[in-house]
PDB file of N, CA and C in Angstrom:
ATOM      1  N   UNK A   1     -83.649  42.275 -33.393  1.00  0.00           N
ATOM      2  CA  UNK A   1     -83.914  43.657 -33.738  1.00  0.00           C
ATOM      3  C   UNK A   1     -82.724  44.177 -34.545  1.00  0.00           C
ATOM      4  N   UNK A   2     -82.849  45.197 -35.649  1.00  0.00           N
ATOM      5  CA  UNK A   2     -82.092  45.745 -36.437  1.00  0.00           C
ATOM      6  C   UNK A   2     -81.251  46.732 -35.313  1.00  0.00           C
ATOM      7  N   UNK A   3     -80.085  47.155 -35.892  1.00  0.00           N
ATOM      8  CA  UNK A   3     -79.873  48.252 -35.192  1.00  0.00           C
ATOM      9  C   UNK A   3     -78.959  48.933 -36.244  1.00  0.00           C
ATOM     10  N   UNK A   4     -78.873  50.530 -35.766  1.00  0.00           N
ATOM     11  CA  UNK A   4     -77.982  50.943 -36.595  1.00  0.00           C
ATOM     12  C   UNK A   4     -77.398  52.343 -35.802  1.00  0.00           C
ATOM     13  N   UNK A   5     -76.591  52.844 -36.563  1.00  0.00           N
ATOM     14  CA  UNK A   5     -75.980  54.349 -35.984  1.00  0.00           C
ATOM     15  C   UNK A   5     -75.888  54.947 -36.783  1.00  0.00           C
ATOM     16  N   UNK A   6     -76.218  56.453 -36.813  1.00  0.00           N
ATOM     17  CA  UNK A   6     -76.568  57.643 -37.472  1.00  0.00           C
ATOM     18  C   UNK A   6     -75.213  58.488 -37.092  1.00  0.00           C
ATOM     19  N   UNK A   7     -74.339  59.346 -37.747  1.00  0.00           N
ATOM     20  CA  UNK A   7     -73.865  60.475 -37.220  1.00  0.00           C
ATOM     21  C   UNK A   7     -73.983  61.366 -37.924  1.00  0.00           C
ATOM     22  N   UNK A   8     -74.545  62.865 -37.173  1.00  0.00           N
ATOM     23  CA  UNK A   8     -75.041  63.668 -37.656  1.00  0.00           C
ATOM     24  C   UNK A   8     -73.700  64.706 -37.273  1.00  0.00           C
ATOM     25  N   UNK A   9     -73.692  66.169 -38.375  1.00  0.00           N
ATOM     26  CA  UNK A   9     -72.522  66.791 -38.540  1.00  0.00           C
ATOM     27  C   UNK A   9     -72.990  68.372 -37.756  1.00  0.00           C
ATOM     28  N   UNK A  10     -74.594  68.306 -37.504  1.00  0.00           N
ATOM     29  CA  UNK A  10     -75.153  69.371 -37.554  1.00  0.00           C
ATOM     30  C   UNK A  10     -75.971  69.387 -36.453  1.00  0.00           C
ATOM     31  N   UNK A  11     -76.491  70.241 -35.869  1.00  0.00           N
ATOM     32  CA  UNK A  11     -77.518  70.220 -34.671  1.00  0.00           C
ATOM     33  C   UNK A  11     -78.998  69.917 -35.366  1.00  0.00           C
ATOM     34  N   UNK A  12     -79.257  70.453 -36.512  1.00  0.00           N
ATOM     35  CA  UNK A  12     -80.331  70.508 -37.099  1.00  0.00           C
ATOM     36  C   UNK A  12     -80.708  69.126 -37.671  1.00  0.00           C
ATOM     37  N   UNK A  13     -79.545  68.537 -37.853  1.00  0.00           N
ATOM     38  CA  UNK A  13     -79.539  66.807 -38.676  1.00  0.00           C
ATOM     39  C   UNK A  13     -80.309  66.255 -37.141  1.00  0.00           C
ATOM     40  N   UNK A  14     -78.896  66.039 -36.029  1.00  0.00           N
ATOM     41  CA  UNK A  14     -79.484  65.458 -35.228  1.00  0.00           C
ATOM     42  C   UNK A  14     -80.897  65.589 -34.597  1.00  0.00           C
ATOM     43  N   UNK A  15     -81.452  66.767 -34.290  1.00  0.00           N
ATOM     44  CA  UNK A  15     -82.549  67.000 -33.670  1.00  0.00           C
ATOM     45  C   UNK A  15     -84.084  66.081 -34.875  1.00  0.00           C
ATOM     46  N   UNK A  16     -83.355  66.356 -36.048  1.00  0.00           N
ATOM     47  CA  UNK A  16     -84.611  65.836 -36.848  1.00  0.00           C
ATOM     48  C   UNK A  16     -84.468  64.289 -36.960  1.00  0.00           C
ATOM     49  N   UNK A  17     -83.478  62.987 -36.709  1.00  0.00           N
ATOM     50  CA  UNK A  17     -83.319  62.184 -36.676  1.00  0.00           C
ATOM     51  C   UNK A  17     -83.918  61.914 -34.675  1.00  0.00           C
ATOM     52  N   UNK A  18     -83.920  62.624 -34.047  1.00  0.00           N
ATOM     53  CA  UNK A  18     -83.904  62.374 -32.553  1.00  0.00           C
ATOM     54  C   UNK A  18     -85.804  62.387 -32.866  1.00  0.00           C
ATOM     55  N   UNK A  19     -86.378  63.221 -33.649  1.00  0.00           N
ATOM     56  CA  UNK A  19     -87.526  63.525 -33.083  1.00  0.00           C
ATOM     57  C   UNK A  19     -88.306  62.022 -33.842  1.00  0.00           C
ATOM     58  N   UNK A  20     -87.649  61.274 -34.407  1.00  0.00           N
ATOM     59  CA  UNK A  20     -88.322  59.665 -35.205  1.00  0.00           C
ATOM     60  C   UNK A  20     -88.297  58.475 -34.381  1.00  0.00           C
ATOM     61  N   UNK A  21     -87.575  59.045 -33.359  1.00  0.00           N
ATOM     62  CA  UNK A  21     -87.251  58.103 -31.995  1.00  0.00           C
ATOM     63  C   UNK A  21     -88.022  57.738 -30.672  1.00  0.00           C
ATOM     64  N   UNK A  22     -88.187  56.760 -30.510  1.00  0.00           N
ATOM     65  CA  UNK A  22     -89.056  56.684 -28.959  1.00  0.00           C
ATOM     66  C   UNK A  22     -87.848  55.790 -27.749  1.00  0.00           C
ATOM     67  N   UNK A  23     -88.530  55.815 -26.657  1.00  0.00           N
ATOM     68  CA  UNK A  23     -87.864  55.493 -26.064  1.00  0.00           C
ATOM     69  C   UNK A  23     -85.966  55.601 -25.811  1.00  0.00           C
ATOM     70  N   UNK A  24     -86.172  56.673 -25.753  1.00  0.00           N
ATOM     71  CA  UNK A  24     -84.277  57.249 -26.019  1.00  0.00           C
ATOM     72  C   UNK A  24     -83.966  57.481 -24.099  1.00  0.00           C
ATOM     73  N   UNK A  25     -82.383  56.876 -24.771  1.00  0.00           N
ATOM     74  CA  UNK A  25     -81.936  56.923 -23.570  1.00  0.00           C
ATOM     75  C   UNK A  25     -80.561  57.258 -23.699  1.00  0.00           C
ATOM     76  N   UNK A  26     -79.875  57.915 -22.801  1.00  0.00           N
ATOM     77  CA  UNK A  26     -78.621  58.154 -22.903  1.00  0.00           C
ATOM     78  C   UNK A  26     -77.273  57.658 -22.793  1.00  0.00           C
ATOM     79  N   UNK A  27     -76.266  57.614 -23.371  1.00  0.00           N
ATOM     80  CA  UNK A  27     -75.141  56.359 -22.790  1.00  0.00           C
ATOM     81  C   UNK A  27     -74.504  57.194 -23.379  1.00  0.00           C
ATOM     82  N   UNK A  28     -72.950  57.066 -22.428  1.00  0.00           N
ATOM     83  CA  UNK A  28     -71.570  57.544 -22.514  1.00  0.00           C
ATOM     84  C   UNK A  28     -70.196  56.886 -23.029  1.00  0.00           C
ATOM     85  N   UNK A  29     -69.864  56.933 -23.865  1.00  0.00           N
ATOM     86  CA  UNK A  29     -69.087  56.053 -24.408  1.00  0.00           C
ATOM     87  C   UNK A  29     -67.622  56.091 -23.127  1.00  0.00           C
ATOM     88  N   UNK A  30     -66.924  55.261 -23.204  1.00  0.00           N
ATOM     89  CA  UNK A  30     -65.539  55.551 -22.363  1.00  0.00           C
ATOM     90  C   UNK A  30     -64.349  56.467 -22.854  1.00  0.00           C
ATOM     91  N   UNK A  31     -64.254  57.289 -23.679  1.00  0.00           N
ATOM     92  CA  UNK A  31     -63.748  58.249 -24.324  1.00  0.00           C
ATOM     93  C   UNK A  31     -65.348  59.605 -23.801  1.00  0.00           C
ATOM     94  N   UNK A  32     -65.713  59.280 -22.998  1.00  0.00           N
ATOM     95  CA  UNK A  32     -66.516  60.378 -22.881  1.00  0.00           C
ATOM     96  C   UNK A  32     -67.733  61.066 -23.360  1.00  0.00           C
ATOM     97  N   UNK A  33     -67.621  60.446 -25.122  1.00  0.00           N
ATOM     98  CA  UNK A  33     -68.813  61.140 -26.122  1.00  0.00           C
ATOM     99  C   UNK A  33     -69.810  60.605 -25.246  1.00  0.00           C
ATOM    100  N   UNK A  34     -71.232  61.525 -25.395  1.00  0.00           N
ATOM    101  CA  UNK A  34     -72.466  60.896 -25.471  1.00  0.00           C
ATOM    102  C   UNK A  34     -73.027  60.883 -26.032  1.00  0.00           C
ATOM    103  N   UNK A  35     -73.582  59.548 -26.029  1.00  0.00           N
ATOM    104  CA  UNK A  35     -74.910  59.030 -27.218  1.00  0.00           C
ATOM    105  C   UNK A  35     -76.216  59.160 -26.789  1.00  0.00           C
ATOM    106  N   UNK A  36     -77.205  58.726 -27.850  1.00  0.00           N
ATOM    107  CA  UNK A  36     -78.402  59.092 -27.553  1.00  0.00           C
ATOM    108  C   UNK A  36     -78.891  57.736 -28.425  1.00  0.00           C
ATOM    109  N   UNK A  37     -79.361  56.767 -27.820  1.00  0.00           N
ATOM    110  CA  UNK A  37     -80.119  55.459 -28.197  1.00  0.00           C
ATOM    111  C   UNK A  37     -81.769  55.234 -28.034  1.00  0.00           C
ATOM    112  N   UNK A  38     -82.150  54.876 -29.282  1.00  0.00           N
ATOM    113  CA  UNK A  38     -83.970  55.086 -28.906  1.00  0.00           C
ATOM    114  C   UNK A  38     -83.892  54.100 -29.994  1.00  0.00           C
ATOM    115  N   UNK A  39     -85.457  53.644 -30.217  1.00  0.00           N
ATOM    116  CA  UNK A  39     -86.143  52.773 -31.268  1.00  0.00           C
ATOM    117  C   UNK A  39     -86.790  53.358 -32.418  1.00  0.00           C
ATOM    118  N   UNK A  40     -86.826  53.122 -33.512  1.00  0.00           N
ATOM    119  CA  UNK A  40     -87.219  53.215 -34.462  1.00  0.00           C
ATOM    120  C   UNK A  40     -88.015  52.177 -35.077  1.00  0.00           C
ATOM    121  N   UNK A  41     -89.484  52.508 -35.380  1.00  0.00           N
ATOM    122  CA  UNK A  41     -90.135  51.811 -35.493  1.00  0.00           C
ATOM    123  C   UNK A  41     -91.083  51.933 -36.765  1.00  0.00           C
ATOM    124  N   UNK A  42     -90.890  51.035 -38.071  1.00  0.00           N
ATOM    125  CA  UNK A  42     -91.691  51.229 -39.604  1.00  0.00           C
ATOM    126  C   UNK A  42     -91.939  50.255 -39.936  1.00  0.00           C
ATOM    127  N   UNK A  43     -93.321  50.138 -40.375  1.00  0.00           N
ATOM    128  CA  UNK A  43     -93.733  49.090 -41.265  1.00  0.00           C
ATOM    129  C   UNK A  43     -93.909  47.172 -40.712  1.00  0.00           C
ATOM    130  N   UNK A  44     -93.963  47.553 -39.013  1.00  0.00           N
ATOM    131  CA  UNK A  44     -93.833  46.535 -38.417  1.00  0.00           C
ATOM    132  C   UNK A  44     -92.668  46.062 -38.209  1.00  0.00           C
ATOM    133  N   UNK A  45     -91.981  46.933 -38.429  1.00  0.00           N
ATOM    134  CA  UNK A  45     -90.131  46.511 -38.161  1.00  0.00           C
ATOM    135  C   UNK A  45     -89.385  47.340 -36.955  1.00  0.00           C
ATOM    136  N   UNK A  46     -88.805  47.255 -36.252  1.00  0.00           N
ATOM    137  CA  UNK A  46     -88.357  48.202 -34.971  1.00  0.00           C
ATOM    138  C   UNK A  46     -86.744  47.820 -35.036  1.00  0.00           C
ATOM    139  N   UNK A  47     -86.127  49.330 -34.778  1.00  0.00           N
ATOM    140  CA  UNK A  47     -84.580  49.237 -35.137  1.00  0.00           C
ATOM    141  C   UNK A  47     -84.040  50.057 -34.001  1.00  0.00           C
ATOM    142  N   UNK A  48     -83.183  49.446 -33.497  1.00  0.00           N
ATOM    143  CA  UNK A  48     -82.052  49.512 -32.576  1.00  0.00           C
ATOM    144  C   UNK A  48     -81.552  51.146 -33.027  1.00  0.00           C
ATOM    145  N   UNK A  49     -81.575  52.281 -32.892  1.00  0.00           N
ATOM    146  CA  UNK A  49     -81.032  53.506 -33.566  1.00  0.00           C
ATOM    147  C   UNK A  49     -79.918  53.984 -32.380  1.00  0.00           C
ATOM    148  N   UNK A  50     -78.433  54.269 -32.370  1.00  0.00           N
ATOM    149  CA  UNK A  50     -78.140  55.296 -31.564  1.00  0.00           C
ATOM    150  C   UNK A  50     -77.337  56.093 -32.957  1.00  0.00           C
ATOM    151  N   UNK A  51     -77.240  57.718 -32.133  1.00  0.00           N
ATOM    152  CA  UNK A  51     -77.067  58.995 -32.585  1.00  0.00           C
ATOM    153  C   UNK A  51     -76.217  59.668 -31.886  1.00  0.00           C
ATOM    154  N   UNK A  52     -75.384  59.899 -33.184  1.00  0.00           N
ATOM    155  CA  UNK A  52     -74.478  60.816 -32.042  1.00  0.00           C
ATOM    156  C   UNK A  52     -74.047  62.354 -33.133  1.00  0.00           C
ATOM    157  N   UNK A  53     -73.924  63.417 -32.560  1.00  0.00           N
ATOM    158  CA  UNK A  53     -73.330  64.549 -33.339  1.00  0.00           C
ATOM    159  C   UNK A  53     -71.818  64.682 -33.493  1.00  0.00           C
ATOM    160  N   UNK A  54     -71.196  64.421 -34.499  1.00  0.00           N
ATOM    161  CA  UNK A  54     -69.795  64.348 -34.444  1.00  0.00           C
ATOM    162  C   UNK A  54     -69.361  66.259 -35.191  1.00  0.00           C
ATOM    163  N   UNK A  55     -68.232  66.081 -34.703  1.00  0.00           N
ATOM    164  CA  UNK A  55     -67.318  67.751 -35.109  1.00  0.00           C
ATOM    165  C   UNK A  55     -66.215  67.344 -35.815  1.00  0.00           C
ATOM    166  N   UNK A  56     -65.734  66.292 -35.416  1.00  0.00           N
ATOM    167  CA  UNK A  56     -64.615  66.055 -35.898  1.00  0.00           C
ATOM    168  C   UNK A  56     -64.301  64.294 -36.198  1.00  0.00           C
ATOM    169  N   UNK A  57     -63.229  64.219 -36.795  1.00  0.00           N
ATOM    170  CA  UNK A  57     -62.976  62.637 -37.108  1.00  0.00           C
ATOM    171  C   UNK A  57     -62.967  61.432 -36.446  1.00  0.00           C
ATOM    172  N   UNK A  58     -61.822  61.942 -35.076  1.00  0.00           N
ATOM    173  CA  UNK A  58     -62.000  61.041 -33.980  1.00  0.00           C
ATOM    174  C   UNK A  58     -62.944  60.807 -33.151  1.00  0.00           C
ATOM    175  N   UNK A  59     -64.133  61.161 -33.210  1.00  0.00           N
ATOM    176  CA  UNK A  59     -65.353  60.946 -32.954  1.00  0.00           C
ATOM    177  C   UNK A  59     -66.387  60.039 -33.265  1.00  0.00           C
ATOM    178  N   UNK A  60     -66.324  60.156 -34.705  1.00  0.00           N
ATOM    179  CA  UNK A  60     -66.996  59.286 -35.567  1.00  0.00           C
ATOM    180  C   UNK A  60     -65.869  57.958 -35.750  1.00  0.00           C
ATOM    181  N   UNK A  61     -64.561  57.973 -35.834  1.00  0.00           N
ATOM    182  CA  UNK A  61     -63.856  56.611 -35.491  1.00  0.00           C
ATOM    183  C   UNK A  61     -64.272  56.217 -34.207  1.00  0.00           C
ATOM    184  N   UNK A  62     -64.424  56.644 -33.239  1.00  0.00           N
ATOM    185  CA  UNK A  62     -64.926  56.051 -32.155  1.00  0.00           C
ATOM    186  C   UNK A  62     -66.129  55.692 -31.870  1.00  0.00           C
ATOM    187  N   UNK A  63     -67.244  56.072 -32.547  1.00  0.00           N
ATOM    188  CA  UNK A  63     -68.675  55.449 -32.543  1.00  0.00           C
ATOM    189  C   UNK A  63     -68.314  54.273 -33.368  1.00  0.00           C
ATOM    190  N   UNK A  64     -67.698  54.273 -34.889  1.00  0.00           N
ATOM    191  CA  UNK A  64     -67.824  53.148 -35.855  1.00  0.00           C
ATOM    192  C   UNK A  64     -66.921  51.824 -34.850  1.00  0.00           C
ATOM    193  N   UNK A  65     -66.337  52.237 -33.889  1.00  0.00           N
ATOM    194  CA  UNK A  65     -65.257  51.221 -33.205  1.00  0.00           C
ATOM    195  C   UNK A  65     -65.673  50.753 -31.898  1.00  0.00           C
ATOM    196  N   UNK A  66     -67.156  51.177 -31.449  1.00  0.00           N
ATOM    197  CA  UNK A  66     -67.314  51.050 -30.130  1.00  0.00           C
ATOM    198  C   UNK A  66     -68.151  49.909 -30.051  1.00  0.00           C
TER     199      UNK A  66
END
């Protein structure tokens, strides 16, 4: 399965990337952030998706590093 990660800057990004998702589930990184992991599914292809809303830098270094 593909997978990938999204980070969204905005509430409005994330919510519209969350609503393409099935099966979502939640996970906590060890720095605390939480993620939001579901499937994405096109064209007979299904992809590994987690999402996370970042504010700031060290955030998004820590999803790209986890």
């Amino acid at each position: 399965m593909a997978c990938a990660v999204i980070l969204t800057a905005i509430r409005i990004e994330y919510m519209a990337v969350r609503a393409h998702l099935s099966d979502l589930g939640e996970e906590i990184h060890r720095n605390g952030t939480i993620y939001e992991r579901g499937k994405f599914s096109i064209d007979g292809q299904e992809w590994e998706v987690g999402i996370v809303e970042i504010y700031n830098y060290s955030t998004g270094y820590d999803t790209i590093h986890s």
